[in-house]
PDB file of N, CA and C in Angstrom:
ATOM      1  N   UNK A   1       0.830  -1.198   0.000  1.00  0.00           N
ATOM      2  CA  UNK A   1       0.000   0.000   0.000  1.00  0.00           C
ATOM      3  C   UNK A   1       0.870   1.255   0.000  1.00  0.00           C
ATOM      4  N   UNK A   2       1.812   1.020   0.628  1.00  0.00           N
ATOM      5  CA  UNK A   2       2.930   2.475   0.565  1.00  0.00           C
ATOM      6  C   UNK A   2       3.310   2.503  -0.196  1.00  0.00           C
ATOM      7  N   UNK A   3       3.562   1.356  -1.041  1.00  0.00           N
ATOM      8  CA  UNK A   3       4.156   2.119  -2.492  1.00  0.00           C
ATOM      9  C   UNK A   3       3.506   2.826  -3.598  1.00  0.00           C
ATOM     10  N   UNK A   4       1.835   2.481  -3.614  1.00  0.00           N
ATOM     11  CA  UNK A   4       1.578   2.374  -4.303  1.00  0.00           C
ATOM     12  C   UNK A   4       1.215   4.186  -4.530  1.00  0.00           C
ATOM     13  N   UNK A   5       1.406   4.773  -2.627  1.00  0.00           N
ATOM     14  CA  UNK A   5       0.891   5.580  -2.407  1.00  0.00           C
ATOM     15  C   UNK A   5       2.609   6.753  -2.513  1.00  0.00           C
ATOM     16  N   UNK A   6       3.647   5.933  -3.084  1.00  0.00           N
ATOM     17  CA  UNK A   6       4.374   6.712  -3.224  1.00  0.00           C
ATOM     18  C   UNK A   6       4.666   7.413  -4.518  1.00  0.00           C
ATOM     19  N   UNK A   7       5.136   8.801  -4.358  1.00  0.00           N
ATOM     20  CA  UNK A   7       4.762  10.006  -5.706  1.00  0.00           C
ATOM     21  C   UNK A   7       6.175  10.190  -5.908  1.00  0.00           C
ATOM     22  N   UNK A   8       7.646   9.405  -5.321  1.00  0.00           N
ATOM     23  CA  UNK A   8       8.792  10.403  -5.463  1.00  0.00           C
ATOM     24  C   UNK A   8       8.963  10.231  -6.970  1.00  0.00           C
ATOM     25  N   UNK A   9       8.774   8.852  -7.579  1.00  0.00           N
ATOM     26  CA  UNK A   9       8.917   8.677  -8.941  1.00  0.00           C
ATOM     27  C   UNK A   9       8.168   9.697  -9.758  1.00  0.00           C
ATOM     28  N   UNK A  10       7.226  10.431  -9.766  1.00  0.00           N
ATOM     29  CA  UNK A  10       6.785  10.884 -10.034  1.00  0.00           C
ATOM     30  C   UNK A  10       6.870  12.410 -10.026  1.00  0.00           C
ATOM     31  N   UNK A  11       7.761  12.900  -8.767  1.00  0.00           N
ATOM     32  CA  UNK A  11       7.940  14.193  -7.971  1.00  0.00           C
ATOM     33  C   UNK A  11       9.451  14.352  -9.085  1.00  0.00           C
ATOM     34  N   UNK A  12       9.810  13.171  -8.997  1.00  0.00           N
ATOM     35  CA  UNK A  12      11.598  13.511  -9.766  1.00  0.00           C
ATOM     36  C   UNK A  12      11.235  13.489 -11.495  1.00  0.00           C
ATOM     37  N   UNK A  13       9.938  13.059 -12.023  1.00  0.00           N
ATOM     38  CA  UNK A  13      10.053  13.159 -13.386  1.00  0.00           C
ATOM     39  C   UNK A  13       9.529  14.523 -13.763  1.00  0.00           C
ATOM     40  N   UNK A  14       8.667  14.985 -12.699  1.00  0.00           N
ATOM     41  CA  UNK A  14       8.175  16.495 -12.658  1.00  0.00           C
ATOM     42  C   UNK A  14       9.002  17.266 -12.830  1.00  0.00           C
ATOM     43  N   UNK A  15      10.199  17.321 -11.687  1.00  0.00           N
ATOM     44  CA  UNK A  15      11.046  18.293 -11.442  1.00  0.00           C
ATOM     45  C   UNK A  15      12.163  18.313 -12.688  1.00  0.00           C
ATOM     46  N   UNK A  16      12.324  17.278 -13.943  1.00  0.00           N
ATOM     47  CA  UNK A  16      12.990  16.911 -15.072  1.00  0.00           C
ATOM     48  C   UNK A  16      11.793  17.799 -16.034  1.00  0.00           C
ATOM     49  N   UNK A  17      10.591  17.734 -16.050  1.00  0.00           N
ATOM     50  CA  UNK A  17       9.760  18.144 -17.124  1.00  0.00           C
ATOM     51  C   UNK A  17       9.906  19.629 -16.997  1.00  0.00           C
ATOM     52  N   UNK A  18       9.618  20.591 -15.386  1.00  0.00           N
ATOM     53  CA  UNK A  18      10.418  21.567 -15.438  1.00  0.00           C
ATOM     54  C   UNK A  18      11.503  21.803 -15.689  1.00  0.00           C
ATOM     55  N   UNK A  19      12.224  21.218 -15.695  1.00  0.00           N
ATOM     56  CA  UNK A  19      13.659  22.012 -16.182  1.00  0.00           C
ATOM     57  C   UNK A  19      13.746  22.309 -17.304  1.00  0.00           C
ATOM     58  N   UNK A  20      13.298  21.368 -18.437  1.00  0.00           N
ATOM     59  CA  UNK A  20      13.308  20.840 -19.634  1.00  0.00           C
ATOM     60  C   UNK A  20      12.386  22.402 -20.366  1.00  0.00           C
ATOM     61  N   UNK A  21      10.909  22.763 -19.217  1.00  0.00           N
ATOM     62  CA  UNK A  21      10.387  24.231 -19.860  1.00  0.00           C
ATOM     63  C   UNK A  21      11.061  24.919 -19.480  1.00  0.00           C
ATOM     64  N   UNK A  22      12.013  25.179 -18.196  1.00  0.00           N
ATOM     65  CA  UNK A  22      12.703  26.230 -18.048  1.00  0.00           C
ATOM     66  C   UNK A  22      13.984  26.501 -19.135  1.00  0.00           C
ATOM     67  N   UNK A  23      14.774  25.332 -19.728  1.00  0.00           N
ATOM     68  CA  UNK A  23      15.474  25.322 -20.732  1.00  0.00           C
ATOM     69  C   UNK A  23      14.832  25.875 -21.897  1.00  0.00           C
ATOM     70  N   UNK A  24      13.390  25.207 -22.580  1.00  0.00           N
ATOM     71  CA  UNK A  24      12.673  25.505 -23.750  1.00  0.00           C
ATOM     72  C   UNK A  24      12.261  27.246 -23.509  1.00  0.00           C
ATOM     73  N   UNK A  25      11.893  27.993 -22.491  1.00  0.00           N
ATOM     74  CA  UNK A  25      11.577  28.824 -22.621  1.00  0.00           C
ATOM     75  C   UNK A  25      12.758  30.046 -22.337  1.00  0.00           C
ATOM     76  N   UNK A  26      13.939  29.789 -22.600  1.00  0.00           N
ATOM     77  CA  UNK A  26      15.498  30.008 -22.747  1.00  0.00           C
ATOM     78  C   UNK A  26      15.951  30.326 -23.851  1.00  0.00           C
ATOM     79  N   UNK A  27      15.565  29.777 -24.882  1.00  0.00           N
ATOM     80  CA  UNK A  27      15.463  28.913 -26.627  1.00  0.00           C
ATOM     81  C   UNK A  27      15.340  30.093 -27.334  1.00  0.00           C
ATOM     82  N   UNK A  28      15.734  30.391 -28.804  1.00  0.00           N
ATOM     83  CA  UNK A  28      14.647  31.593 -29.463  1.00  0.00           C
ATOM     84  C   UNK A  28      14.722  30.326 -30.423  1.00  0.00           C
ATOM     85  N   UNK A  29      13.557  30.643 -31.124  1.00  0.00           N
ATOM     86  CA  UNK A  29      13.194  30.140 -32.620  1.00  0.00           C
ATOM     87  C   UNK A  29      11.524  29.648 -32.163  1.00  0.00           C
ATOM     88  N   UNK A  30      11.341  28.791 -32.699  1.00  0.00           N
ATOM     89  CA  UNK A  30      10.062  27.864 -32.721  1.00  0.00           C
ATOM     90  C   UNK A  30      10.075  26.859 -31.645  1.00  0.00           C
ATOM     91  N   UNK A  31       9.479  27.227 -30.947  1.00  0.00           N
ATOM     92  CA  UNK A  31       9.457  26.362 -29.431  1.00  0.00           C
ATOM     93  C   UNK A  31       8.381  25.564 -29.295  1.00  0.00           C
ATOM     94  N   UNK A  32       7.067  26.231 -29.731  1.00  0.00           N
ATOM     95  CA  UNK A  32       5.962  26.416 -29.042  1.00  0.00           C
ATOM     96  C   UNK A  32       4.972  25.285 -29.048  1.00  0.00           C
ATOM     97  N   UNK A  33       5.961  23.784 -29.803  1.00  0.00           N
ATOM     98  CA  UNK A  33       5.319  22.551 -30.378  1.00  0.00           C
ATOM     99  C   UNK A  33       5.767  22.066 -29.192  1.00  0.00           C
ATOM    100  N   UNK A  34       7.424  22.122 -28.717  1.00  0.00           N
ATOM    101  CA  UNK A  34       8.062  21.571 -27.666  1.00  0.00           C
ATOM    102  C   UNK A  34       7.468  22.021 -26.541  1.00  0.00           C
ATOM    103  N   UNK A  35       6.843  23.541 -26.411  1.00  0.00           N
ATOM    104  CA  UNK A  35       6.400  23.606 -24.899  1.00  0.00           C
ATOM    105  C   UNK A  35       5.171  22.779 -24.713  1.00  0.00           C
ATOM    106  N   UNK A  36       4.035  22.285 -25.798  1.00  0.00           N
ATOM    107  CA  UNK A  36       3.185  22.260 -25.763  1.00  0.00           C
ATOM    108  C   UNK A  36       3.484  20.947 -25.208  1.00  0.00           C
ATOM    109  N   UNK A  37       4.173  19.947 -25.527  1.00  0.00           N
ATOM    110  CA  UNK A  37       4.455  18.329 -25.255  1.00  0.00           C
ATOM    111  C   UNK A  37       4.736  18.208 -24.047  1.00  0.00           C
ATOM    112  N   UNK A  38       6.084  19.781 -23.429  1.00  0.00           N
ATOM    113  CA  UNK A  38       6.206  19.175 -22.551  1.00  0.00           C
ATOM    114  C   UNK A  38       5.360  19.743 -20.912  1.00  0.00           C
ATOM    115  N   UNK A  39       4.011  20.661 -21.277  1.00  0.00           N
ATOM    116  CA  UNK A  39       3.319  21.163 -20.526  1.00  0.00           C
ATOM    117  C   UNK A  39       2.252  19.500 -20.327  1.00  0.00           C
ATOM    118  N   UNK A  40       2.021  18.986 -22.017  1.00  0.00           N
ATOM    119  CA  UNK A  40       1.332  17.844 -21.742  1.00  0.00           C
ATOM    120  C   UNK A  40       1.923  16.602 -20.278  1.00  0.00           C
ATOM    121  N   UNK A  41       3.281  16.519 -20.642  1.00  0.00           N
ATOM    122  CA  UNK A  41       3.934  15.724 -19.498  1.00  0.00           C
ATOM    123  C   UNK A  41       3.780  16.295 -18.411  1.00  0.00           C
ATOM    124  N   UNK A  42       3.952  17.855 -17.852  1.00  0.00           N
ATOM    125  CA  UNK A  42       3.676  17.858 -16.436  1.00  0.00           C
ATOM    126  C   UNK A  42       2.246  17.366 -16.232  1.00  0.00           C
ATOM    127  N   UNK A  43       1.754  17.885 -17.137  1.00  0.00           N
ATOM    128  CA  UNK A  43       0.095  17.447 -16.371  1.00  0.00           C
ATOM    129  C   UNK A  43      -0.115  16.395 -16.079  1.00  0.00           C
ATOM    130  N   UNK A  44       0.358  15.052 -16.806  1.00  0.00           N
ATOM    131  CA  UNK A  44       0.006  13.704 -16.881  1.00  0.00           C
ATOM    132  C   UNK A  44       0.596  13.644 -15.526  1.00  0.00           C
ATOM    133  N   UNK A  45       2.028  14.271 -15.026  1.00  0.00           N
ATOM    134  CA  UNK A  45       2.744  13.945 -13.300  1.00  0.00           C
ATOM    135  C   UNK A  45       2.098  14.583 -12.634  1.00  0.00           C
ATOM    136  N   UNK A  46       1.261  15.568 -12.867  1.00  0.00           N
ATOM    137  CA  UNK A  46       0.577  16.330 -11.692  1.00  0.00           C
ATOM    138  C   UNK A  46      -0.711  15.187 -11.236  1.00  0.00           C
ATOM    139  N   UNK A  47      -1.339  14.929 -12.734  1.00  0.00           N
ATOM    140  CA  UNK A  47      -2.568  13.486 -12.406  1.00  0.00           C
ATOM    141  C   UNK A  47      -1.856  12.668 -11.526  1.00  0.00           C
ATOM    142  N   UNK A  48      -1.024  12.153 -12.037  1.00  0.00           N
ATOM    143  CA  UNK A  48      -0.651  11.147 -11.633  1.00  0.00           C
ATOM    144  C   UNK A  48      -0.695  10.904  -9.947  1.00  0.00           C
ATOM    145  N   UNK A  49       0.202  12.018  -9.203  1.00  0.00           N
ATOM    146  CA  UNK A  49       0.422  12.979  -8.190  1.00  0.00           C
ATOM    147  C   UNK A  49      -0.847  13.148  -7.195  1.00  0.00           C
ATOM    148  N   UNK A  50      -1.527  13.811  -7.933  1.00  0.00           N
ATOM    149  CA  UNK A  50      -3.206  13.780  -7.558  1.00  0.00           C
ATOM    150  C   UNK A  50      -3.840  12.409  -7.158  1.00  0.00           C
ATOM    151  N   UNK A  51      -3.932  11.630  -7.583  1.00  0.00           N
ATOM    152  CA  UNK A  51      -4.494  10.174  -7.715  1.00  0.00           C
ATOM    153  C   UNK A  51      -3.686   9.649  -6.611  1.00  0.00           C
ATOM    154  N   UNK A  52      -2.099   9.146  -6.608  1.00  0.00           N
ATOM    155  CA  UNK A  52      -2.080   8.205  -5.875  1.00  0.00           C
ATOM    156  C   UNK A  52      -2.300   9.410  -4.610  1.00  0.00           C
ATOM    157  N   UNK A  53      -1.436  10.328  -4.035  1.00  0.00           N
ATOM    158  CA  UNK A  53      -1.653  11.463  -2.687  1.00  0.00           C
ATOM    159  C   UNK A  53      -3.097  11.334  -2.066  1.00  0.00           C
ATOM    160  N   UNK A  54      -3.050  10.566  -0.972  1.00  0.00           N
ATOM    161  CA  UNK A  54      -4.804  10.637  -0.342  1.00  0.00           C
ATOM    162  C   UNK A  54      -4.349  11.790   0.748  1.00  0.00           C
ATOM    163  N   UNK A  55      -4.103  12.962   0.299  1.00  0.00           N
ATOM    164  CA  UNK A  55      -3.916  14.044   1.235  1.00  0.00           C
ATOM    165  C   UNK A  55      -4.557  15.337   0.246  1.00  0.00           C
ATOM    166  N   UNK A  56      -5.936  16.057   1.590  1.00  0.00           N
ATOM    167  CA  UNK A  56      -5.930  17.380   1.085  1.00  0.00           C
ATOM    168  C   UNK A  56      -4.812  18.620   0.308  1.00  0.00           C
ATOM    169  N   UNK A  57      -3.771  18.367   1.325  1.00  0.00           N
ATOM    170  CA  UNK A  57      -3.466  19.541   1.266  1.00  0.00           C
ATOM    171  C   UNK A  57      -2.455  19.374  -0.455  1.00  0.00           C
ATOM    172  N   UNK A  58      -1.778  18.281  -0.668  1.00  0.00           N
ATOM    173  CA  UNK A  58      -1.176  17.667  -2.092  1.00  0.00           C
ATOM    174  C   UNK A  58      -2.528  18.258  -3.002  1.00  0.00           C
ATOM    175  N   UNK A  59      -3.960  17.814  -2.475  1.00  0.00           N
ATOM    176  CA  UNK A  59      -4.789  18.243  -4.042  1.00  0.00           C
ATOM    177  C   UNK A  59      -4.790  19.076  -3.927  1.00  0.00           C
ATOM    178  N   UNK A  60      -4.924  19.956  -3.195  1.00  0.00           N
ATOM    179  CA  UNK A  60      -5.318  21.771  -3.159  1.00  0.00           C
ATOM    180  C   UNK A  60      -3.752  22.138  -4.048  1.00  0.00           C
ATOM    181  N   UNK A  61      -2.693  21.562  -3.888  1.00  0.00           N
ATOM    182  CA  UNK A  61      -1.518  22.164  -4.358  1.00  0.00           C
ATOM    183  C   UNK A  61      -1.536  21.652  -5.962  1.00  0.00           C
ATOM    184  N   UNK A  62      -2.436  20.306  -6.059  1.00  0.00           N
ATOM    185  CA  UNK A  62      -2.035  19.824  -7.477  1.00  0.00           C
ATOM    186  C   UNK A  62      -3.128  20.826  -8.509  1.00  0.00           C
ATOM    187  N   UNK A  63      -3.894  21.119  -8.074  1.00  0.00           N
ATOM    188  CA  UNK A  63      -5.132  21.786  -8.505  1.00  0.00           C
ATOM    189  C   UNK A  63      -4.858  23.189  -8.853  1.00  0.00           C
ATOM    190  N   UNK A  64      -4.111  23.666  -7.406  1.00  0.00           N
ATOM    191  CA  UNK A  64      -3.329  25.582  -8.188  1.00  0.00           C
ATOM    192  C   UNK A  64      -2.025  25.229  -9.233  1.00  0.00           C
ATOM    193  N   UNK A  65      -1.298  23.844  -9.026  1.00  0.00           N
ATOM    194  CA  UNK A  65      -0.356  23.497 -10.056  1.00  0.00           C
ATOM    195  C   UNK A  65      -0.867  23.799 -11.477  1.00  0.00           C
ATOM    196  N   UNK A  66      -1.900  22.882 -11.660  1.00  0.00           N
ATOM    197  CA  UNK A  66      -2.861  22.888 -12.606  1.00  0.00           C
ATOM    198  C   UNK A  66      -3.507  23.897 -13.395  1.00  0.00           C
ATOM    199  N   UNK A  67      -4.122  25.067 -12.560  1.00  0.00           N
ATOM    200  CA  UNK A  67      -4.406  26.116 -12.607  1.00  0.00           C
ATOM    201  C   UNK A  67      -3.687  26.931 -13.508  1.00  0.00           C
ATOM    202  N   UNK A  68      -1.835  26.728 -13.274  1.00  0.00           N
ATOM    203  CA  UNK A  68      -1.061  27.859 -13.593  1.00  0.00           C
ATOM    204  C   UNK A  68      -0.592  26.867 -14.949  1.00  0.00           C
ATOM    205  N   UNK A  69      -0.813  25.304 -15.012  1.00  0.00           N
ATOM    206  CA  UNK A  69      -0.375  25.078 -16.173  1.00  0.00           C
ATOM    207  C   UNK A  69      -0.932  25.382 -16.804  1.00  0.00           C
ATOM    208  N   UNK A  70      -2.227  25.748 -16.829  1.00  0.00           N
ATOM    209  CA  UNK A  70      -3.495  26.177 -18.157  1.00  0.00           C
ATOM    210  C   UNK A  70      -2.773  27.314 -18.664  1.00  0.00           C
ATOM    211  N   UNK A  71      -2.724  28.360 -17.797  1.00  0.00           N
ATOM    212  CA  UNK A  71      -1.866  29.545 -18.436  1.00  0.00           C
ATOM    213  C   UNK A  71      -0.800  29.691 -19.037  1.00  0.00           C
ATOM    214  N   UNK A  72       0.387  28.464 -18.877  1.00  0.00           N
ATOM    215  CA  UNK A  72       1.088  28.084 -19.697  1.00  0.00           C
ATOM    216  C   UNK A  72       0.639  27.820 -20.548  1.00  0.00           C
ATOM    217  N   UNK A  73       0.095  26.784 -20.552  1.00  0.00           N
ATOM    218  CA  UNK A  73      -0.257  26.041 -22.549  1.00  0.00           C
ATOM    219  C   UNK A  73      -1.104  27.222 -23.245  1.00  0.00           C
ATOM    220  N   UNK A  74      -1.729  27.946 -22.159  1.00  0.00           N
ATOM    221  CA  UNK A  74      -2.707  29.040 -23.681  1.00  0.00           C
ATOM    222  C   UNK A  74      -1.356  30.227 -24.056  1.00  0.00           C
ATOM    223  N   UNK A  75      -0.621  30.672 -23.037  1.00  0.00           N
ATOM    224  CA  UNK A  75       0.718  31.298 -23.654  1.00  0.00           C
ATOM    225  C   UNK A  75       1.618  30.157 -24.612  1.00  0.00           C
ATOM    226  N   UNK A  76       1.628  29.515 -24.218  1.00  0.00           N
ATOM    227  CA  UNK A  76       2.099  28.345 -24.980  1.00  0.00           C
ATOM    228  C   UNK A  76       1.896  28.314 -26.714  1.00  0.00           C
ATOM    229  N   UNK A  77       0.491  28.360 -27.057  1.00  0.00           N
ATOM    230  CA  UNK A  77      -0.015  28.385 -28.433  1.00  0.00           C
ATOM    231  C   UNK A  77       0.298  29.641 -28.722  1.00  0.00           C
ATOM    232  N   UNK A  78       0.570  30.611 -28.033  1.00  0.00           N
ATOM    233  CA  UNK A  78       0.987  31.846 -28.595  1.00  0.00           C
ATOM    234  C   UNK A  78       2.390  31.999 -29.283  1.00  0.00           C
ATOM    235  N   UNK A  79       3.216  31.090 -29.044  1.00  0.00           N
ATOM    236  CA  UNK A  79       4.517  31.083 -29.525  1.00  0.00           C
ATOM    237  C   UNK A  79       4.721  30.532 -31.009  1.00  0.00           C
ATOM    238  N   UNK A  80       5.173  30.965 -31.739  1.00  0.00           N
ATOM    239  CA  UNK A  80       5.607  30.400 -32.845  1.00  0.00           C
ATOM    240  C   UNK A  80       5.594  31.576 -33.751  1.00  0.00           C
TER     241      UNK A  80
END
Protein backbone atom coordinates (compact mmCIF):
# COMPACT_ATOMS: atom_id res chain seq x y z
CA UNK A 1 0.00 0.00 0.00
CA UNK A 2 2.93 2.47 0.56
CA UNK A 3 4.16 2.12 -2.49
CA UNK A 4 1.58 2.37 -4.30
CA UNK A 5 0.89 5.58 -2.41
CA UNK A 6 4.37 6.71 -3.22
CA UNK A 7 4.76 10.01 -5.71
CA UNK A 8 8.79 10.40 -5.46
CA UNK A 9 8.92 8.68 -8.94
CA UNK A 10 6.79 10.88 -10.03
CA UNK A 11 7.94 14.19 -7.97
CA UNK A 12 11.60 13.51 -9.77
CA UNK A 13 10.05 13.16 -13.39
CA UNK A 14 8.17 16.50 -12.66
CA UNK A 15 11.05 18.29 -11.44
CA UNK A 16 12.99 16.91 -15.07
CA UNK A 17 9.76 18.14 -17.12
CA UNK A 18 10.42 21.57 -15.44
CA UNK A 19 13.66 22.01 -16.18
CA UNK A 20 13.31 20.84 -19.63
CA UNK A 21 10.39 24.23 -19.86
CA UNK A 22 12.70 26.23 -18.05
CA UNK A 23 15.47 25.32 -20.73
CA UNK A 24 12.67 25.50 -23.75
CA UNK A 25 11.58 28.82 -22.62
CA UNK A 26 15.50 30.01 -22.75
CA UNK A 27 15.46 28.91 -26.63
CA UNK A 28 14.65 31.59 -29.46
CA UNK A 29 13.19 30.14 -32.62
CA UNK A 30 10.06 27.86 -32.72
CA UNK A 31 9.46 26.36 -29.43
CA UNK A 32 5.96 26.42 -29.04
CA UNK A 33 5.32 22.55 -30.38
CA UNK A 34 8.06 21.57 -27.67
CA UNK A 35 6.40 23.61 -24.90
CA UNK A 36 3.19 22.26 -25.76
CA UNK A 37 4.46 18.33 -25.25
CA UNK A 38 6.21 19.17 -22.55
CA UNK A 39 3.32 21.16 -20.53
CA UNK A 40 1.33 17.84 -21.74
CA UNK A 41 3.93 15.72 -19.50
CA UNK A 42 3.68 17.86 -16.44
CA UNK A 43 0.10 17.45 -16.37
CA UNK A 44 0.01 13.70 -16.88
CA UNK A 45 2.74 13.95 -13.30
CA UNK A 46 0.58 16.33 -11.69
CA UNK A 47 -2.57 13.49 -12.41
CA UNK A 48 -0.65 11.15 -11.63
CA UNK A 49 0.42 12.98 -8.19
CA UNK A 50 -3.21 13.78 -7.56
CA UNK A 51 -4.49 10.17 -7.72
CA UNK A 52 -2.08 8.20 -5.87
CA UNK A 53 -1.65 11.46 -2.69
CA UNK A 54 -4.80 10.64 -0.34
CA UNK A 55 -3.92 14.04 1.24
CA UNK A 56 -5.93 17.38 1.09
CA UNK A 57 -3.47 19.54 1.27
CA UNK A 58 -1.18 17.67 -2.09
CA UNK A 59 -4.79 18.24 -4.04
CA UNK A 60 -5.32 21.77 -3.16
CA UNK A 61 -1.52 22.16 -4.36
CA UNK A 62 -2.03 19.82 -7.48
CA UNK A 63 -5.13 21.79 -8.51
CA UNK A 64 -3.33 25.58 -8.19
CA UNK A 65 -0.36 23.50 -10.06
CA UNK A 66 -2.86 22.89 -12.61
CA UNK A 67 -4.41 26.12 -12.61
CA UNK A 68 -1.06 27.86 -13.59
CA UNK A 69 -0.37 25.08 -16.17
CA UNK A 70 -3.50 26.18 -18.16
CA UNK A 71 -1.87 29.55 -18.44
CA UNK A 72 1.09 28.08 -19.70
CA UNK A 73 -0.26 26.04 -22.55
CA UNK A 74 -2.71 29.04 -23.68
CA UNK A 75 0.72 31.30 -23.65
CA UNK A 76 2.10 28.34 -24.98
CA UNK A 77 -0.02 28.39 -28.43
CA UNK A 78 0.99 31.85 -28.60
CA UNK A 79 4.52 31.08 -29.53
CA UNK A 80 5.61 30.40 -32.84
Amino acid sequence: MAERLDVAEELVRLDTHLGHLRQLLGEAGAVGRKLDFVIQEVGRELNTIASKAQDAGVSTLVIDAKAELEKLREQAQNVE
